[in-house]
PDB file of N, CA and C in Angstrom:
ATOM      1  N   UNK A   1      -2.192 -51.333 -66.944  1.00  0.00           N
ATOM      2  CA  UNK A   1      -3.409 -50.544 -66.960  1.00  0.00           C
ATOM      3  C   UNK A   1      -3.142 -49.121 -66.463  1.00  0.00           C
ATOM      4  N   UNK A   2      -2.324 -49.296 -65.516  1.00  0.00           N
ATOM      5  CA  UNK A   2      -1.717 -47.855 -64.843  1.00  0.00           C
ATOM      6  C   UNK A   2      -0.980 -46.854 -65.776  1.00  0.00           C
ATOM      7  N   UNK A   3      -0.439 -47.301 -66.949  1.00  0.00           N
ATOM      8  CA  UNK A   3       0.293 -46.672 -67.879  1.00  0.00           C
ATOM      9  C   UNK A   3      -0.532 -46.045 -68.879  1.00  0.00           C
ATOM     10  N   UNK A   4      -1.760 -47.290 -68.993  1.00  0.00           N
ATOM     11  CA  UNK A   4      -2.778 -46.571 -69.955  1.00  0.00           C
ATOM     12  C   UNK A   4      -3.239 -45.584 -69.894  1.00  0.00           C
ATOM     13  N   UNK A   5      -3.816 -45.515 -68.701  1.00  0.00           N
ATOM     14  CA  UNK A   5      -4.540 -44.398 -67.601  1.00  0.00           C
ATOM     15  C   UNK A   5      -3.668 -43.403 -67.601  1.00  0.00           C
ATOM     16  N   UNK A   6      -2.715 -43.150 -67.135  1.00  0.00           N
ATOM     17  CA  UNK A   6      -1.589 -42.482 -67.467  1.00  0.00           C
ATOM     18  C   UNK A   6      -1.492 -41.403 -68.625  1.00  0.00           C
ATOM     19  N   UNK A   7      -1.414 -42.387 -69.719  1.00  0.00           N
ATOM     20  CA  UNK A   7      -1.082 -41.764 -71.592  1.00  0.00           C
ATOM     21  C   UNK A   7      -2.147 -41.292 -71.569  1.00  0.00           C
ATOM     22  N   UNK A   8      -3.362 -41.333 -71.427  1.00  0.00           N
ATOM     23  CA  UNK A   8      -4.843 -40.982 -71.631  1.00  0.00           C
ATOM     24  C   UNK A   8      -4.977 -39.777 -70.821  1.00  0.00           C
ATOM     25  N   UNK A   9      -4.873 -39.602 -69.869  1.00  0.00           N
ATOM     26  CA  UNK A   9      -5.082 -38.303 -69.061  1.00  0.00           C
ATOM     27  C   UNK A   9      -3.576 -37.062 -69.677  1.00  0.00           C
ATOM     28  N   UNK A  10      -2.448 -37.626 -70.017  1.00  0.00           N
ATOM     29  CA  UNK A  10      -1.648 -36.888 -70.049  1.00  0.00           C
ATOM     30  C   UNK A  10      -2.164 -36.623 -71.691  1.00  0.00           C
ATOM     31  N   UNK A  11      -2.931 -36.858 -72.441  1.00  0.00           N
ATOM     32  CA  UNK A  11      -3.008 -36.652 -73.780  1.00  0.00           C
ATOM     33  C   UNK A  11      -4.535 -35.507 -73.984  1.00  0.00           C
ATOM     34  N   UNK A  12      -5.062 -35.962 -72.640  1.00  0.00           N
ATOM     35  CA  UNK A  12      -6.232 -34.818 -72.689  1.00  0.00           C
ATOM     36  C   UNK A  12      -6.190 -33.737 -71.978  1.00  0.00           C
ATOM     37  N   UNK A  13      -5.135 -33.674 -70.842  1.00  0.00           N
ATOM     38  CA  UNK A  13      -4.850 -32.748 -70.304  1.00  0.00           C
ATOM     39  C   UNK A  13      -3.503 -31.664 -71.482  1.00  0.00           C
ATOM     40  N   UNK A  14      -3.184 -32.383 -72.163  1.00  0.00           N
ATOM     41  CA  UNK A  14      -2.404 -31.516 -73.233  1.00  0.00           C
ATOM     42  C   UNK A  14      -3.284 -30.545 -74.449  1.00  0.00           C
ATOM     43  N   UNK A  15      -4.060 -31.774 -74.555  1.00  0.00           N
ATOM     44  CA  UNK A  15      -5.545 -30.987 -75.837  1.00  0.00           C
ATOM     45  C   UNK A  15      -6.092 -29.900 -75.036  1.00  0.00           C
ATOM     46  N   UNK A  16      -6.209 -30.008 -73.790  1.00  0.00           N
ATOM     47  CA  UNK A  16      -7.363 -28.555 -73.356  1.00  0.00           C
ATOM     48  C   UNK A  16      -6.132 -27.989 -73.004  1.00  0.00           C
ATOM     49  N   UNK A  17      -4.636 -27.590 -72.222  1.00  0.00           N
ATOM     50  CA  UNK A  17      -3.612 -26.940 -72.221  1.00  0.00           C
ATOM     51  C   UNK A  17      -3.859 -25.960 -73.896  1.00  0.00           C
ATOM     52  N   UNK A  18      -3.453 -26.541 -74.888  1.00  0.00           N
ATOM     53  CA  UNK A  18      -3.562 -25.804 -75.933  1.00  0.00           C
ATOM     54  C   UNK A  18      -4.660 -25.464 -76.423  1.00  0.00           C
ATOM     55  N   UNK A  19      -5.677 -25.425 -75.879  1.00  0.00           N
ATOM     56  CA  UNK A  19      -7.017 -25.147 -76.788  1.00  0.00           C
ATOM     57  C   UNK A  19      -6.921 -23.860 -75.358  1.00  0.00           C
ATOM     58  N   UNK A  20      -6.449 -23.787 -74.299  1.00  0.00           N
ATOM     59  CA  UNK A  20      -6.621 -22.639 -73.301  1.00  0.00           C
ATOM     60  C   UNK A  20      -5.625 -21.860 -73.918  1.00  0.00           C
ATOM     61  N   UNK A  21      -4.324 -22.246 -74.395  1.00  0.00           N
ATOM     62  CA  UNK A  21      -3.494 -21.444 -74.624  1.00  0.00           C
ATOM     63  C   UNK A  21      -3.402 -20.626 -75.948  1.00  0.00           C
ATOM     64  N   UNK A  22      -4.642 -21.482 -76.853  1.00  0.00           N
ATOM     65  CA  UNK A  22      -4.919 -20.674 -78.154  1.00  0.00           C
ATOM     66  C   UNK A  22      -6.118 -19.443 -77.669  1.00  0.00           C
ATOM     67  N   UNK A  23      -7.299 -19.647 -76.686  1.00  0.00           N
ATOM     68  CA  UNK A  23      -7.913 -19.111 -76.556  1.00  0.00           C
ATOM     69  C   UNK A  23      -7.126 -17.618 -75.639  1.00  0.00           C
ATOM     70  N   UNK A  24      -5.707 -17.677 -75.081  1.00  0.00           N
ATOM     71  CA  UNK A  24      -5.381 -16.798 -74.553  1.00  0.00           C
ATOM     72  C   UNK A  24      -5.277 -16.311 -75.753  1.00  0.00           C
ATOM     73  N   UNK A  25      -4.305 -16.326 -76.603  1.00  0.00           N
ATOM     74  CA  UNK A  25      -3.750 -15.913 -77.527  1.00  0.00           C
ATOM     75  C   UNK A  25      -4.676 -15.493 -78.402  1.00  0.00           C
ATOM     76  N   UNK A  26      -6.066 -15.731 -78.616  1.00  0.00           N
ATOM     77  CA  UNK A  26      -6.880 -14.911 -79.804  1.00  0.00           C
ATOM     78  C   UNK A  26      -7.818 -14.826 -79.332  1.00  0.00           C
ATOM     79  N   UNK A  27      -8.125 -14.626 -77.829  1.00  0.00           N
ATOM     80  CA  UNK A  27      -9.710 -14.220 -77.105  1.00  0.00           C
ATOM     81  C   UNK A  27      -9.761 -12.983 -77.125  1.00  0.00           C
ATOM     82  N   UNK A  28     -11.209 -12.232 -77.741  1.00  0.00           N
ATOM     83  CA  UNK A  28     -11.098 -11.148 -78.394  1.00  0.00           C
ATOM     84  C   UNK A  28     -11.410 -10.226 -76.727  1.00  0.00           C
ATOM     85  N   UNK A  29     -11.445 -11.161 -75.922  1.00  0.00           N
ATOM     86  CA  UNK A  29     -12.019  -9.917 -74.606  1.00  0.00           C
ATOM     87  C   UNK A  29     -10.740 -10.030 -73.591  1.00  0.00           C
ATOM     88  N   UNK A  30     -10.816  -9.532 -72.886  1.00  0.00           N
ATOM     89  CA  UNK A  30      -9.633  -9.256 -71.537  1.00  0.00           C
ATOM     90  C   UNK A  30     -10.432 -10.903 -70.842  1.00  0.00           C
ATOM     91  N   UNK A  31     -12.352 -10.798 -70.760  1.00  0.00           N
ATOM     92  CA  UNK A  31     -12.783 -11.861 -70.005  1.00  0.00           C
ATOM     93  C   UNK A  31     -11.879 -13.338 -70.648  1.00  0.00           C
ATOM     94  N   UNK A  32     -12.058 -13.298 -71.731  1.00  0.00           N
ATOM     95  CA  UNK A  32     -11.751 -14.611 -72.625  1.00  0.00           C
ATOM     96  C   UNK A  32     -10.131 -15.041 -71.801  1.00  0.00           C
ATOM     97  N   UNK A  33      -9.021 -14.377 -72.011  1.00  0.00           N
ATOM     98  CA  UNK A  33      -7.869 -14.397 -72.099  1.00  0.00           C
ATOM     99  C   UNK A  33      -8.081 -14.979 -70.439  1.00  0.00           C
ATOM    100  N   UNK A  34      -8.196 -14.416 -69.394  1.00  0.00           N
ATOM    101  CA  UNK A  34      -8.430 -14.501 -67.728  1.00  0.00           C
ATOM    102  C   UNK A  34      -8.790 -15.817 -67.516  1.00  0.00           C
ATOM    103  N   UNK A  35     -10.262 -15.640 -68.387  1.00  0.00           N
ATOM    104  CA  UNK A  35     -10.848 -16.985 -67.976  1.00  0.00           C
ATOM    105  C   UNK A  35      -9.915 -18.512 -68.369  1.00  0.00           C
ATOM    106  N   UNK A  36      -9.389 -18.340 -69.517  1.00  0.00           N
ATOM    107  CA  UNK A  36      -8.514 -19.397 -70.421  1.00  0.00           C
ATOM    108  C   UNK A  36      -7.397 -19.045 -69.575  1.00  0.00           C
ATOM    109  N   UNK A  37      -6.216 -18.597 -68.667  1.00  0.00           N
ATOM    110  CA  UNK A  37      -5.484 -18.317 -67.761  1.00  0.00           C
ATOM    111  C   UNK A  37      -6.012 -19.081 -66.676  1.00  0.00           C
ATOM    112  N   UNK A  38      -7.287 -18.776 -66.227  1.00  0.00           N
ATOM    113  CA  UNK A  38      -7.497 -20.026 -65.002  1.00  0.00           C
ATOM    114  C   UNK A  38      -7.949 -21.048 -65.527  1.00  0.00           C
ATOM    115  N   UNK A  39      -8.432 -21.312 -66.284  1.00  0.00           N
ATOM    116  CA  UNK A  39      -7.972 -22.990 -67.135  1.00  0.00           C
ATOM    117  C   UNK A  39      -6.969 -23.991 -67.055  1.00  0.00           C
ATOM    118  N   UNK A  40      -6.078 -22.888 -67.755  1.00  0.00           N
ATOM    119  CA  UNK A  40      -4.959 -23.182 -67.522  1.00  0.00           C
ATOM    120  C   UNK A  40      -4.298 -23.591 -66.005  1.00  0.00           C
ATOM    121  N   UNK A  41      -4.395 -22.860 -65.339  1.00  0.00           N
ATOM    122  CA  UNK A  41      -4.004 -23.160 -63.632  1.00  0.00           C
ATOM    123  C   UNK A  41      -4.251 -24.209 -63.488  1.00  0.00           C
ATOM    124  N   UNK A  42      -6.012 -24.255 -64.140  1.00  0.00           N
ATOM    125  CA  UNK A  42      -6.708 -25.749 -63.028  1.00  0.00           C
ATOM    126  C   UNK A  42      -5.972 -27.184 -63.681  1.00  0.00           C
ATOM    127  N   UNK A  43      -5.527 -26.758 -65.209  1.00  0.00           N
ATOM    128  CA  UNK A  43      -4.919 -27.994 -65.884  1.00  0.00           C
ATOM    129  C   UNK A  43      -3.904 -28.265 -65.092  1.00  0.00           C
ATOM    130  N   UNK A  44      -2.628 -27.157 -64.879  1.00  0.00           N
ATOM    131  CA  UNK A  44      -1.474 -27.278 -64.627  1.00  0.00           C
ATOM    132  C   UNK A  44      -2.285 -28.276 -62.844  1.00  0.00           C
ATOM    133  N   UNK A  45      -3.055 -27.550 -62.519  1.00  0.00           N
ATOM    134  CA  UNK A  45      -2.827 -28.533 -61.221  1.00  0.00           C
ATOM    135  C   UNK A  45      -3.435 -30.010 -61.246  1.00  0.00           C
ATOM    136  N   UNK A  46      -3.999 -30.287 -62.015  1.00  0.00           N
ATOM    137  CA  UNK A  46      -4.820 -31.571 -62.615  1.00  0.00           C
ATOM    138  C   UNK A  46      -3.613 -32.366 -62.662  1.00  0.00           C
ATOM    139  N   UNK A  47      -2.989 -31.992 -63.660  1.00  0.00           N
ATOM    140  CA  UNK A  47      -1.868 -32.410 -63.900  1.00  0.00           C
ATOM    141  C   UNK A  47      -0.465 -32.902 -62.199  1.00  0.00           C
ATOM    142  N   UNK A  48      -0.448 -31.738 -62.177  1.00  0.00           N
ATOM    143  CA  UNK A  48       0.553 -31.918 -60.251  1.00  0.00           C
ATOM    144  C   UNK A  48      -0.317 -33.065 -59.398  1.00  0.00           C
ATOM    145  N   UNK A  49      -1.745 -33.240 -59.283  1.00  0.00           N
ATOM    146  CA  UNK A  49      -2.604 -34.287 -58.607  1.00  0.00           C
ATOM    147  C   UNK A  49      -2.558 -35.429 -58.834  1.00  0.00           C
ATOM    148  N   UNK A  50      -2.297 -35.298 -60.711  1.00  0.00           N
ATOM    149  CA  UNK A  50      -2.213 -36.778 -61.687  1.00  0.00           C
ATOM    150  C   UNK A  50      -0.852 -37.595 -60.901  1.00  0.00           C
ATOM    151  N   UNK A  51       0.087 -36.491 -61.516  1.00  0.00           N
ATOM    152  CA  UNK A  51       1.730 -36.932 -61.201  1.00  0.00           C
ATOM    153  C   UNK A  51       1.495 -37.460 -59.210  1.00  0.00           C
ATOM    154  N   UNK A  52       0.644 -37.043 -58.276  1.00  0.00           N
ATOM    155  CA  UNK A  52       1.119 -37.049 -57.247  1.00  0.00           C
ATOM    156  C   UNK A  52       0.163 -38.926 -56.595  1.00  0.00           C
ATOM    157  N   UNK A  53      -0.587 -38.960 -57.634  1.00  0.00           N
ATOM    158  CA  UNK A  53      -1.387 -40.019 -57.421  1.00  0.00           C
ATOM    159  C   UNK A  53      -0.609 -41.533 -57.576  1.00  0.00           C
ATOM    160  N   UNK A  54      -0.354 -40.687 -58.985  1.00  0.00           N
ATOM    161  CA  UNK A  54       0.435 -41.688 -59.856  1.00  0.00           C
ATOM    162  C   UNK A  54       1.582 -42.323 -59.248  1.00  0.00           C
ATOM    163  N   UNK A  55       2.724 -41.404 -58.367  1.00  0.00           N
ATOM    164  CA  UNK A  55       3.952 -41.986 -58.225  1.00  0.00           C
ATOM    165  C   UNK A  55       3.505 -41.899 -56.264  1.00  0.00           C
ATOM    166  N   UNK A  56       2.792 -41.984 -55.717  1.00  0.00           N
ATOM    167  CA  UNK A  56       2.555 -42.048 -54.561  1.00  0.00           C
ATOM    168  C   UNK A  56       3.635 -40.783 -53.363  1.00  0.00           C
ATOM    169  N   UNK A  57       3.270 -39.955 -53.846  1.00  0.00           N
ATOM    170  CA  UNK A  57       3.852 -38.884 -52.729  1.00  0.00           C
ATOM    171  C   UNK A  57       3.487 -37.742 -53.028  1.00  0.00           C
ATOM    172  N   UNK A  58       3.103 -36.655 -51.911  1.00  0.00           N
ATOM    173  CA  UNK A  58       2.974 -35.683 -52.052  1.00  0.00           C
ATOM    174  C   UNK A  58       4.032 -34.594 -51.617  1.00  0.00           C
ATOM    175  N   UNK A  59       4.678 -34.636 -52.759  1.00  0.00           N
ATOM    176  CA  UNK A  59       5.918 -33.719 -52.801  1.00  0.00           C
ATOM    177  C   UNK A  59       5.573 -31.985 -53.491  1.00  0.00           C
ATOM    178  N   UNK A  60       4.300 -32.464 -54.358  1.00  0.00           N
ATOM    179  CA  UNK A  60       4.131 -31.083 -55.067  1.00  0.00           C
ATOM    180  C   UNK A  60       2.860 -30.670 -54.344  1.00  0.00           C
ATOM    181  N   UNK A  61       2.242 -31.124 -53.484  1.00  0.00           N
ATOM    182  CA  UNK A  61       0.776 -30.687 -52.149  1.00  0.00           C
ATOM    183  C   UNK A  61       1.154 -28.853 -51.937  1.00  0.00           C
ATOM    184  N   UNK A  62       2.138 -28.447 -51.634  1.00  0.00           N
ATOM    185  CA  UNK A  62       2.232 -27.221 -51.457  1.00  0.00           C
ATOM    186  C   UNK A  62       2.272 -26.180 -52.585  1.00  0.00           C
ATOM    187  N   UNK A  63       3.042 -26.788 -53.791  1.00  0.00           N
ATOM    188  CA  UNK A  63       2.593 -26.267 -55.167  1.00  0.00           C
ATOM    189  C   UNK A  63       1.378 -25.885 -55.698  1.00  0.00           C
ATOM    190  N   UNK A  64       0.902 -26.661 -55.038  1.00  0.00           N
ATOM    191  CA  UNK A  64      -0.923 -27.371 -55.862  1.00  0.00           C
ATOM    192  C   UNK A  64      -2.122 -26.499 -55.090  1.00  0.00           C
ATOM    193  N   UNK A  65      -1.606 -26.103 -53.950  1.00  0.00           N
ATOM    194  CA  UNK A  65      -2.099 -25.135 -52.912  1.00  0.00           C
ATOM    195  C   UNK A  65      -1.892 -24.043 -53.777  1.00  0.00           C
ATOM    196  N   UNK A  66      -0.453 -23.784 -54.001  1.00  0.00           N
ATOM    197  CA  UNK A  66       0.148 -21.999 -54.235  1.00  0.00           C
ATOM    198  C   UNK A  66      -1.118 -22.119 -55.587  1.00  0.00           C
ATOM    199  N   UNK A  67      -0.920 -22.778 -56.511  1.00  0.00           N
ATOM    200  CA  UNK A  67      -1.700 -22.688 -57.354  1.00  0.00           C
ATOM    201  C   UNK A  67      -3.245 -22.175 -57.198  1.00  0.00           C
ATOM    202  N   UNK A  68      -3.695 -23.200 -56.467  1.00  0.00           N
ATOM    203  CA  UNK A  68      -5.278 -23.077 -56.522  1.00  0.00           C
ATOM    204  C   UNK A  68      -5.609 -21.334 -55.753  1.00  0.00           C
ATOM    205  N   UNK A  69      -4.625 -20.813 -54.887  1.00  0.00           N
ATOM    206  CA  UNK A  69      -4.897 -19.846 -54.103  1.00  0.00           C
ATOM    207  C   UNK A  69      -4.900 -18.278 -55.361  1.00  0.00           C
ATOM    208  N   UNK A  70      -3.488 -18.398 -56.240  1.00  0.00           N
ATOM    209  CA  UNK A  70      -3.298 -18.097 -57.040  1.00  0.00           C
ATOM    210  C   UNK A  70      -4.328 -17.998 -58.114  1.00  0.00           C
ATOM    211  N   UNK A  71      -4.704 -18.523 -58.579  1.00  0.00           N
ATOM    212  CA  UNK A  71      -6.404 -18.517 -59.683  1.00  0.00           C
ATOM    213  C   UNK A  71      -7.030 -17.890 -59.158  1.00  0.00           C
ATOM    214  N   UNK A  72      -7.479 -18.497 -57.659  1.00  0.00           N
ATOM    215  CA  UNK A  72      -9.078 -17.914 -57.441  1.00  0.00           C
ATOM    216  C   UNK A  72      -8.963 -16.201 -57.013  1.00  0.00           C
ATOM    217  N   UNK A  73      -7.793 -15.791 -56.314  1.00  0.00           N
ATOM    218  CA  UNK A  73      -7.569 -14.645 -56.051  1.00  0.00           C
ATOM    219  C   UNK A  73      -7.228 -13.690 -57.903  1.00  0.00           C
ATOM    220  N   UNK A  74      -6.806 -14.359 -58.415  1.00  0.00           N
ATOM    221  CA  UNK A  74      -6.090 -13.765 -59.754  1.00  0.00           C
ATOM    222  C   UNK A  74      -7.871 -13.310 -60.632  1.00  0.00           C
ATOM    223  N   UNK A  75      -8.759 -14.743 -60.059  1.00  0.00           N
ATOM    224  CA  UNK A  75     -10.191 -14.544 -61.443  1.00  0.00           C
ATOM    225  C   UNK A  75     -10.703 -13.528 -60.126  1.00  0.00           C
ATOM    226  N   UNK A  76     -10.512 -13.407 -59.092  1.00  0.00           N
ATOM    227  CA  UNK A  76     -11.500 -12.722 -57.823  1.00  0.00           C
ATOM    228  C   UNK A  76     -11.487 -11.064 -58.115  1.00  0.00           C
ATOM    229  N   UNK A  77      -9.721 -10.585 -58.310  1.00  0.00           N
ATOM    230  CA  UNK A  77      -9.461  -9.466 -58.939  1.00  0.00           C
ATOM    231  C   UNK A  77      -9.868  -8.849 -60.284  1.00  0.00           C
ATOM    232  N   UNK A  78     -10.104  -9.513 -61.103  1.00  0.00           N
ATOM    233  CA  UNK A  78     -10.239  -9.395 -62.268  1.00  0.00           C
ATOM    234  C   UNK A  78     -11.817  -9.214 -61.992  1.00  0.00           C
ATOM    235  N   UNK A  79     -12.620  -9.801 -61.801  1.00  0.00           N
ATOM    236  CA  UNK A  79     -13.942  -9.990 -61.972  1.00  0.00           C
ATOM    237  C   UNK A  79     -14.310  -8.585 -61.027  1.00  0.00           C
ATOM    238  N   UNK A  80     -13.625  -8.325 -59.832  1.00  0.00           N
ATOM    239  CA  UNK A  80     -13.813  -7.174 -59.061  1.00  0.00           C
ATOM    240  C   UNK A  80     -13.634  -5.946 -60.368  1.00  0.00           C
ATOM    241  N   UNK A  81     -12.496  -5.948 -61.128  1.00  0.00           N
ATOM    242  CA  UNK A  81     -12.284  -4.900 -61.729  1.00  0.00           C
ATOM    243  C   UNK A  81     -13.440  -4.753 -62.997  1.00  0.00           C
ATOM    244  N   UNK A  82     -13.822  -5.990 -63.503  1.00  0.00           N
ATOM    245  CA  UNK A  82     -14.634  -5.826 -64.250  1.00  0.00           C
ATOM    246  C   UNK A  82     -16.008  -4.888 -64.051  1.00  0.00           C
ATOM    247  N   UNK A  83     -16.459  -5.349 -62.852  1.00  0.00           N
ATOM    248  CA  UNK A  83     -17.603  -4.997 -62.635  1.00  0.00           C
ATOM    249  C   UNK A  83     -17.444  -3.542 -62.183  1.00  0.00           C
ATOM    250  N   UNK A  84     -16.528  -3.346 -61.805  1.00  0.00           N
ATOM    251  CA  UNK A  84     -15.972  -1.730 -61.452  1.00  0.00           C
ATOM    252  C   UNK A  84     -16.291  -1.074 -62.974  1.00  0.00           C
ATOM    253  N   UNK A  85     -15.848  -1.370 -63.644  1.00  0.00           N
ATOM    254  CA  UNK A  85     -16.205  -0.743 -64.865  1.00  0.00           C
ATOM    255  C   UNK A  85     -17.073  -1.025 -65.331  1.00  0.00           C
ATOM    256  N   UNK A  86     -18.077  -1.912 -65.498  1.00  0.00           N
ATOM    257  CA  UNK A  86     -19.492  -1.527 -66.150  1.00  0.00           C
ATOM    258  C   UNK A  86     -20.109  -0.948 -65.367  1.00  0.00           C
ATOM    259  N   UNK A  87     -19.966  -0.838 -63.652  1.00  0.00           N
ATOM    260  CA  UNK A  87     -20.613   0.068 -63.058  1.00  0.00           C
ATOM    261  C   UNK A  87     -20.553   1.540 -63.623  1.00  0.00           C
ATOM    262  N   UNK A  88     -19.271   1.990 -63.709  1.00  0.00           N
ATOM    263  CA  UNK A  88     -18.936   3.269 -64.006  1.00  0.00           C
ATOM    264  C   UNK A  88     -19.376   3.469 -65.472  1.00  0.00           C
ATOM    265  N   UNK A  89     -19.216   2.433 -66.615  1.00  0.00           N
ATOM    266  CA  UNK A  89     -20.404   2.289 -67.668  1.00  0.00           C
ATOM    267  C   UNK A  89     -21.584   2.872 -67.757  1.00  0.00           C
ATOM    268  N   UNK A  90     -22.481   1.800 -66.509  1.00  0.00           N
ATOM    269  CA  UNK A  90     -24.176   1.926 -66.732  1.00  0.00           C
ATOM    270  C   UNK A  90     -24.186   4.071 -65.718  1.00  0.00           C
ATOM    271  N   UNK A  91     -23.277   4.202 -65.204  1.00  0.00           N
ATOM    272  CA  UNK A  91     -23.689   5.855 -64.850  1.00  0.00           C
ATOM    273  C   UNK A  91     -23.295   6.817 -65.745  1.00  0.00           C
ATOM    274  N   UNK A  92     -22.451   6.480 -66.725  1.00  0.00           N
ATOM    275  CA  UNK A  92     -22.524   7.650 -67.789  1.00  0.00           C
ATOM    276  C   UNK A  92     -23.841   7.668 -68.407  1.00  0.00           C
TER     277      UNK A  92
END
């Protein structure tokens, strides 16, 4: 049953991997591409949680950290810069 569970998560965590990695690749906005980039993160760490459940150790816990710190600071910047510019937008 453990194997099933297994193939099943590793087969849907691959479908949204590439449906993030197509949306980098042809998201017509800077938002699109960012947002599908932290997608991506949260998969890749879905994935490090799966593997760490699965084989009983937390060997990748500090990975899975660098990660999550990594996204939220990476969408935190981005979203700062965004709004920097429609500010400077709505005053012209």
């Amino acid at each position: 049953m453990k194997e099933l569970v297994l193939v099943l998560t590793a087969a849907i965590l691959s479908l949204a991997a590439a449906g993030a990695i197509i949306r980098i690749a042809v998201g017509p906005s800077l938002l699109d591409r960012v947002l599908a980039s932290d997608v991506l993160l949260a998969i890749l760490g879905a994935a490090l949680a799966i593997d760490m459940a699965v084989n009983r150790h937390l060997n990748n816990l500090m990975l899975l950290v660098a990660l999550a710190v990594i996204g939220f600071i990476g969408s935190v910047t981005v979203a700062r810069f965004v709004a920097d510019r429609r500010g400077q937008a709505n005053e012209s």
